[in-house]
Protein backbone atom coordinates (compact mmCIF):
# COMPACT_ATOMS: atom_id res chain seq x y z
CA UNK A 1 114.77 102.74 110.28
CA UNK A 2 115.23 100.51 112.73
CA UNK A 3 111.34 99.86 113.33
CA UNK A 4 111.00 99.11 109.63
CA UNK A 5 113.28 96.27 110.00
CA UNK A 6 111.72 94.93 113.33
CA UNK A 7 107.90 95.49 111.93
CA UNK A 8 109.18 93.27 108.78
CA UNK A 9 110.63 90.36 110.91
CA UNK A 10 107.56 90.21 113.15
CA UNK A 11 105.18 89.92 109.94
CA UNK A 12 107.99 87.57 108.69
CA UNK A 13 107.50 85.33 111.84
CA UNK A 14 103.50 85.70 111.96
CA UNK A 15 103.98 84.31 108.22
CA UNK A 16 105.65 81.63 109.35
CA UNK A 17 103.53 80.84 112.23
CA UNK A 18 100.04 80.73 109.87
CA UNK A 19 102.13 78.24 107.59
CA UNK A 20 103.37 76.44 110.12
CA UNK A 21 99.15 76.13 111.41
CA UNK A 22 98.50 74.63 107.45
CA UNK A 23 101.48 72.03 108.05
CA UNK A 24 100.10 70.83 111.06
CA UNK A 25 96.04 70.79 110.36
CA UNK A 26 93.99 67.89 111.10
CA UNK A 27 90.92 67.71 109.20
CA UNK A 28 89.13 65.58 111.58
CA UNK A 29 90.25 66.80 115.03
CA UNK A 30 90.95 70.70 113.73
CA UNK A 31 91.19 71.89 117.07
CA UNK A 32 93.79 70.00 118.96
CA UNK A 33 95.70 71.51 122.02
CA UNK A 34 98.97 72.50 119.34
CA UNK A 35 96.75 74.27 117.15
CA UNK A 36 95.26 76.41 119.62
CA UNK A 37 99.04 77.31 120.96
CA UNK A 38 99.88 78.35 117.68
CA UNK A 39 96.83 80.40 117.35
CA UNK A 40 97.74 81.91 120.71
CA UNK A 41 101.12 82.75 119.43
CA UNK A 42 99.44 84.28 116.09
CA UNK A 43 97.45 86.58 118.06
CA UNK A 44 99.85 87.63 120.27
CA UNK A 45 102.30 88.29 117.57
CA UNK A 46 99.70 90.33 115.32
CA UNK A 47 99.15 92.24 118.82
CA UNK A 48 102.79 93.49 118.83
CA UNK A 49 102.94 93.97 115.30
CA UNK A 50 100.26 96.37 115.84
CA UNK A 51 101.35 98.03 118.44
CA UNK A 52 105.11 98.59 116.99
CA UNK A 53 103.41 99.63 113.91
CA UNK A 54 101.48 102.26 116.06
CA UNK A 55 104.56 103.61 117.91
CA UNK A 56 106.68 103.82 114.59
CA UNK A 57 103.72 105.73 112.52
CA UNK A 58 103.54 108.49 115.76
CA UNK A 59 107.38 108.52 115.72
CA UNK A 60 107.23 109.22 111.96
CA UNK A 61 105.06 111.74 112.14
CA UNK A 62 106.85 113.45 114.91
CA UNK A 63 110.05 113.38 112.25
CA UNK A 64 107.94 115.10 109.90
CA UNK A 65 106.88 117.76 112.30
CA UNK A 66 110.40 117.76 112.77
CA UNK A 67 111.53 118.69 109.64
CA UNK A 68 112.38 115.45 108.28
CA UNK A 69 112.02 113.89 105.07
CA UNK A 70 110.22 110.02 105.32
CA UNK A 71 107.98 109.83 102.63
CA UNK A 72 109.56 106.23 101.04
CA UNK A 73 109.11 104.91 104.94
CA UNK A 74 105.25 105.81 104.47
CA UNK A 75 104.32 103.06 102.77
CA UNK A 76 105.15 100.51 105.65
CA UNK A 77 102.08 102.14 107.80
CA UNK A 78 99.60 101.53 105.33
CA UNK A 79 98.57 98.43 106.82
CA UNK A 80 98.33 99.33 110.65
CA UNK A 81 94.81 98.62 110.83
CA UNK A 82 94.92 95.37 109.71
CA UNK A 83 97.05 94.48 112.76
C-alpha cells in the first residue's frame, strides 16, 4: 500500500515539475541553462517512477501468488510503460 502512495507523490511531483517548465518558458531563448535542469530533474524523476512502478507490479504479483487479494491496487500498474 505503501508503494501506491509513494508512486502517486512521485507522479504528483513530475506534475509539478512539467508545470513548473510552462511557468518558466522563454519563447525566444527556449533552451536556457534552468530549463534544461528542470528537464534533467523530469527525466530523472520519470526514471524512478518507473522503476518503483516496476518493483511494486513484481511485488504484487508475488501477493497474488501468495494468496492475496489486490485486484483494486491493479489499476495503478496500468501505466508502467509509459514511465
Amino acid at each position: 500500500m505503501s508503494l501506491v502512495i509513494v508512486i502517486s507523490l512521485l507522479k504528483a511531483y513530475l506534475f509539478y515539475l512539467v508545470v513548473n517548465i510552462f511557468m518558466k518558458l522563454n519563447l525566444v531563448k527556449p533552451f536556457s541553462s534552468e530549463i534544461a535542469k528542470l528537464i534533467e530533474k523530469i527525466s530523472y524523476e520519470a526514471l524512478a517512477i518507473g522503476i518503483v512502478s516496476a518493483v511494486a507490479h513484481h511485488y504484487t504479483k508475488r501477493l497474488i501468488h501468495s494468496g492475496y487479494e489486490v485486484n483494486q491496487i491493479e489499476e495503478y500498474w496500468n501505466d508502467i510503460a509509459a514511465f
